[in-house]
N, C-alpha and C. Protein backbone atom coordinates (compact mmCIF):
# COMPACT_ATOMS: atom_id res chain seq x y z
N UNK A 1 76.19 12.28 -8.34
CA UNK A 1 77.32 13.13 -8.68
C UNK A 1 77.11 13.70 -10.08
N UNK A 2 77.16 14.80 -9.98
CA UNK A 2 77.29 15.63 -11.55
C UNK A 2 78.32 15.62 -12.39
N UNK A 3 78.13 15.45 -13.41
CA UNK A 3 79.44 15.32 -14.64
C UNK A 3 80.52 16.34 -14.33
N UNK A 4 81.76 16.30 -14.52
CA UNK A 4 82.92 17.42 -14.81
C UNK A 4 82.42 18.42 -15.06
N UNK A 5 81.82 18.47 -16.63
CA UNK A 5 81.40 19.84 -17.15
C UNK A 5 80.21 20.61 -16.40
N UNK A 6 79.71 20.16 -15.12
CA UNK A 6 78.87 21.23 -14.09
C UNK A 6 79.78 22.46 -13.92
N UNK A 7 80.85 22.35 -13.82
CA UNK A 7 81.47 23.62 -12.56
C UNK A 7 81.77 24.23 -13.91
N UNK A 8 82.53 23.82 -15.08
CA UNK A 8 82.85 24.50 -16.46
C UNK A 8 81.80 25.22 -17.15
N UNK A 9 80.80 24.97 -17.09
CA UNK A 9 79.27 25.01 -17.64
C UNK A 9 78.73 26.53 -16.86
N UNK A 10 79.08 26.03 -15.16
CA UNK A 10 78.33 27.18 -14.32
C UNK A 10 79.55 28.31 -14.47
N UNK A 11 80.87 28.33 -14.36
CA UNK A 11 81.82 29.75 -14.62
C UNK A 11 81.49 30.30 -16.03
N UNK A 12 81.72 29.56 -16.95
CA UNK A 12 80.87 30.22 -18.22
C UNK A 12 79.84 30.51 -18.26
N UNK A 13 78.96 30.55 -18.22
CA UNK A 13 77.35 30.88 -17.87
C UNK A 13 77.36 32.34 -16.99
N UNK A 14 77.95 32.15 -15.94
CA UNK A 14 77.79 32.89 -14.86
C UNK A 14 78.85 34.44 -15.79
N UNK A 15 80.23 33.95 -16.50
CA UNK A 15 80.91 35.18 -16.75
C UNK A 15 80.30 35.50 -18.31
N UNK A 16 79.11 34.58 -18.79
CA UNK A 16 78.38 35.10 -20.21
C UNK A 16 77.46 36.20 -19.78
N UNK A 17 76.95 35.98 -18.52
CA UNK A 17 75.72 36.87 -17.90
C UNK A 17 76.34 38.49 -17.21
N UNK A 18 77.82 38.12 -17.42
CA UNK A 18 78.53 39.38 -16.10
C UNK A 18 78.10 39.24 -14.83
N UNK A 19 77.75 37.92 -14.29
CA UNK A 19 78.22 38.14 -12.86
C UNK A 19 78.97 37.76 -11.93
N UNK A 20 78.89 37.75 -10.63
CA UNK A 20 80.49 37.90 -9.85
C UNK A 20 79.75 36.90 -9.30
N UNK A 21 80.67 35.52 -8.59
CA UNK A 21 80.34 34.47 -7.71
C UNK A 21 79.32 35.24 -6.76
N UNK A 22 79.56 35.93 -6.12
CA UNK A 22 79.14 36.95 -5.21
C UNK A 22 77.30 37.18 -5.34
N UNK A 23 77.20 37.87 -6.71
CA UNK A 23 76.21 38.11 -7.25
C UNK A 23 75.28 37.10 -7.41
N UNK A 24 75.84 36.41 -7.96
CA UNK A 24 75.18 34.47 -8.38
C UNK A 24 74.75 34.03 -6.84
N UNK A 25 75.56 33.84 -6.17
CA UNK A 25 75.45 33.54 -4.97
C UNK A 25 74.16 34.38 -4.25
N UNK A 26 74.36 35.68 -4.10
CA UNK A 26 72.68 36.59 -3.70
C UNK A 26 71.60 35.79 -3.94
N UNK A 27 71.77 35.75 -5.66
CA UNK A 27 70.48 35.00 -6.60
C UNK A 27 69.66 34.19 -6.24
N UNK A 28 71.28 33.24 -5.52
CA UNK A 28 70.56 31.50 -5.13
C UNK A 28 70.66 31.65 -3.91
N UNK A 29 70.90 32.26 -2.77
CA UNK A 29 70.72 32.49 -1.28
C UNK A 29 72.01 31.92 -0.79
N UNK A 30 73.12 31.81 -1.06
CA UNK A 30 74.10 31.46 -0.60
C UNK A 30 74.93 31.93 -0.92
N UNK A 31 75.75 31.29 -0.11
CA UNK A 31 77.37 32.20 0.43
C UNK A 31 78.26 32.18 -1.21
N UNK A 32 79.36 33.04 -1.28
CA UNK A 32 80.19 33.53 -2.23
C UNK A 32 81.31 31.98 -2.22
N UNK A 33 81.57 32.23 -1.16
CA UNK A 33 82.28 30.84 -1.15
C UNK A 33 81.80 29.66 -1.52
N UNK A 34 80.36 29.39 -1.24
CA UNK A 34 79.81 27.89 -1.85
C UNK A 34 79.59 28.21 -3.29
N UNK A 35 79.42 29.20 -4.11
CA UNK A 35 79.87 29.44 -5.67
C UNK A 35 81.24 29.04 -5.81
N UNK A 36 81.71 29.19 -5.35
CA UNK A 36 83.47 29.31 -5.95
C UNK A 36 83.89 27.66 -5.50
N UNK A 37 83.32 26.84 -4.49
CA UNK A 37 83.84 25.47 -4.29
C UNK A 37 83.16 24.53 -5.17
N UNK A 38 81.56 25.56 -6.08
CA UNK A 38 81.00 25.10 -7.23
C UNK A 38 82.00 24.59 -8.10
N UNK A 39 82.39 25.86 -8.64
CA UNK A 39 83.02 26.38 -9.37
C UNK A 39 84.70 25.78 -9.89
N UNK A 40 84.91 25.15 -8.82
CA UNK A 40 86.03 24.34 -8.09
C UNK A 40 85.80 22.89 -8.47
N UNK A 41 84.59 22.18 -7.96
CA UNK A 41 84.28 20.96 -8.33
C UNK A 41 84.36 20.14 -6.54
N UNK A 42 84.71 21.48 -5.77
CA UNK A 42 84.78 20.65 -4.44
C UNK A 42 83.46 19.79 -3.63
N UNK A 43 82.33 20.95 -4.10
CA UNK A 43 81.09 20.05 -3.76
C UNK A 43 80.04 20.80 -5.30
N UNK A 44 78.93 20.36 -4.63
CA UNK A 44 77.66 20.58 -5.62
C UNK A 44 76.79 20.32 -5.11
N UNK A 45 75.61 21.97 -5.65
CA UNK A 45 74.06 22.15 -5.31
C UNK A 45 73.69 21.36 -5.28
N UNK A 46 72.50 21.40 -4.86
CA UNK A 46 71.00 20.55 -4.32
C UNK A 46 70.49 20.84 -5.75
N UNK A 47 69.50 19.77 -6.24
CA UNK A 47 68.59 19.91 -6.69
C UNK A 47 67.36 21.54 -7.69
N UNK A 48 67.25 21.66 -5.89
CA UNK A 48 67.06 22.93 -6.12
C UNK A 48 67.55 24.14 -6.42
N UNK A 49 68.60 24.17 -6.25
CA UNK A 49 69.81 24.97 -6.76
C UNK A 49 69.77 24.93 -8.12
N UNK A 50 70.12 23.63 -8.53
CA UNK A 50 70.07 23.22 -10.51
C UNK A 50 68.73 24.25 -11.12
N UNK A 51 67.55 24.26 -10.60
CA UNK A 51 66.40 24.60 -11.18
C UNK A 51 66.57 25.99 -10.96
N UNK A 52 67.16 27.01 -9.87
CA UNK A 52 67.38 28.23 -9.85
C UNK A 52 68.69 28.46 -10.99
N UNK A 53 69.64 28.13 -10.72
CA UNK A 53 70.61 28.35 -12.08
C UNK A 53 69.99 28.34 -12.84
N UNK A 54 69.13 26.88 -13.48
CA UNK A 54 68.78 27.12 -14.64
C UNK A 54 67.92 28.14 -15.64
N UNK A 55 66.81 28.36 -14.12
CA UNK A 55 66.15 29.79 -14.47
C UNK A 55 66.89 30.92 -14.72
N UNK A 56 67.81 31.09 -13.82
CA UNK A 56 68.81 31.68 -13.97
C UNK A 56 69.30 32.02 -15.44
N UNK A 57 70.13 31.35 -15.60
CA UNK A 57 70.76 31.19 -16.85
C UNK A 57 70.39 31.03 -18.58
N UNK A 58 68.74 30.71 -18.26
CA UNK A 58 67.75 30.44 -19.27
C UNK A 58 68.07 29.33 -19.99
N UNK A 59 68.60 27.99 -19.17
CA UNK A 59 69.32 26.75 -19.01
C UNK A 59 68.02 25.38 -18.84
N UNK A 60 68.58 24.72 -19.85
CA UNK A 60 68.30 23.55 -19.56
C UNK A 60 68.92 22.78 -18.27
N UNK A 61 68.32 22.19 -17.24
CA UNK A 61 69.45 20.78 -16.95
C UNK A 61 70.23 20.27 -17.15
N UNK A 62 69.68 19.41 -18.60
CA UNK A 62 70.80 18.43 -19.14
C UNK A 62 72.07 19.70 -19.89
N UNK A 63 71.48 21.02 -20.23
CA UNK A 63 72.82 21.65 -21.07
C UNK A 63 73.42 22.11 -19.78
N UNK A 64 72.87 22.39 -18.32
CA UNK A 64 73.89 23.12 -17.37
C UNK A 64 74.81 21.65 -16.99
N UNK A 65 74.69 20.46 -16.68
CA UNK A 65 75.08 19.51 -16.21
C UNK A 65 75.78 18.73 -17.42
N UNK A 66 75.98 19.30 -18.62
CA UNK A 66 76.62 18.31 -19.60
C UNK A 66 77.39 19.21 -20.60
């Protein structure tokens, strides 16, 4: 399980970059809705997901997850 500050970490990140759940979602191959239940704290990425955000985001791990 990922710390609290995952889903706080990924909406900031995501609205520092200007993009829309939507958009983010394209990025990482999934649905708009599995951003936003991110985003929520209802579930959480794979693994692999973490390493695309992070590329993403030009993110560490430990700074997207903490």
């Amino acid at each position: 399980m990922y710390t609290l500050r995952f889903k706080e970490n990924l909406r900031q990140l995501r609205q520092e970059k200007k993009l829309t759940q939507g958009q983010l979602a394209t990025l990482v191959g999934v649905d708009q809705r599995t951003v936003s239940a991110w985003e929520k704290g209802v579930c959480e990425p794979s693994l692999a997901i973490i390493i695309q955000l992070c590329d993403i985001f030009e993110e560490t791990i430990e700074g997207l997850l903490t």
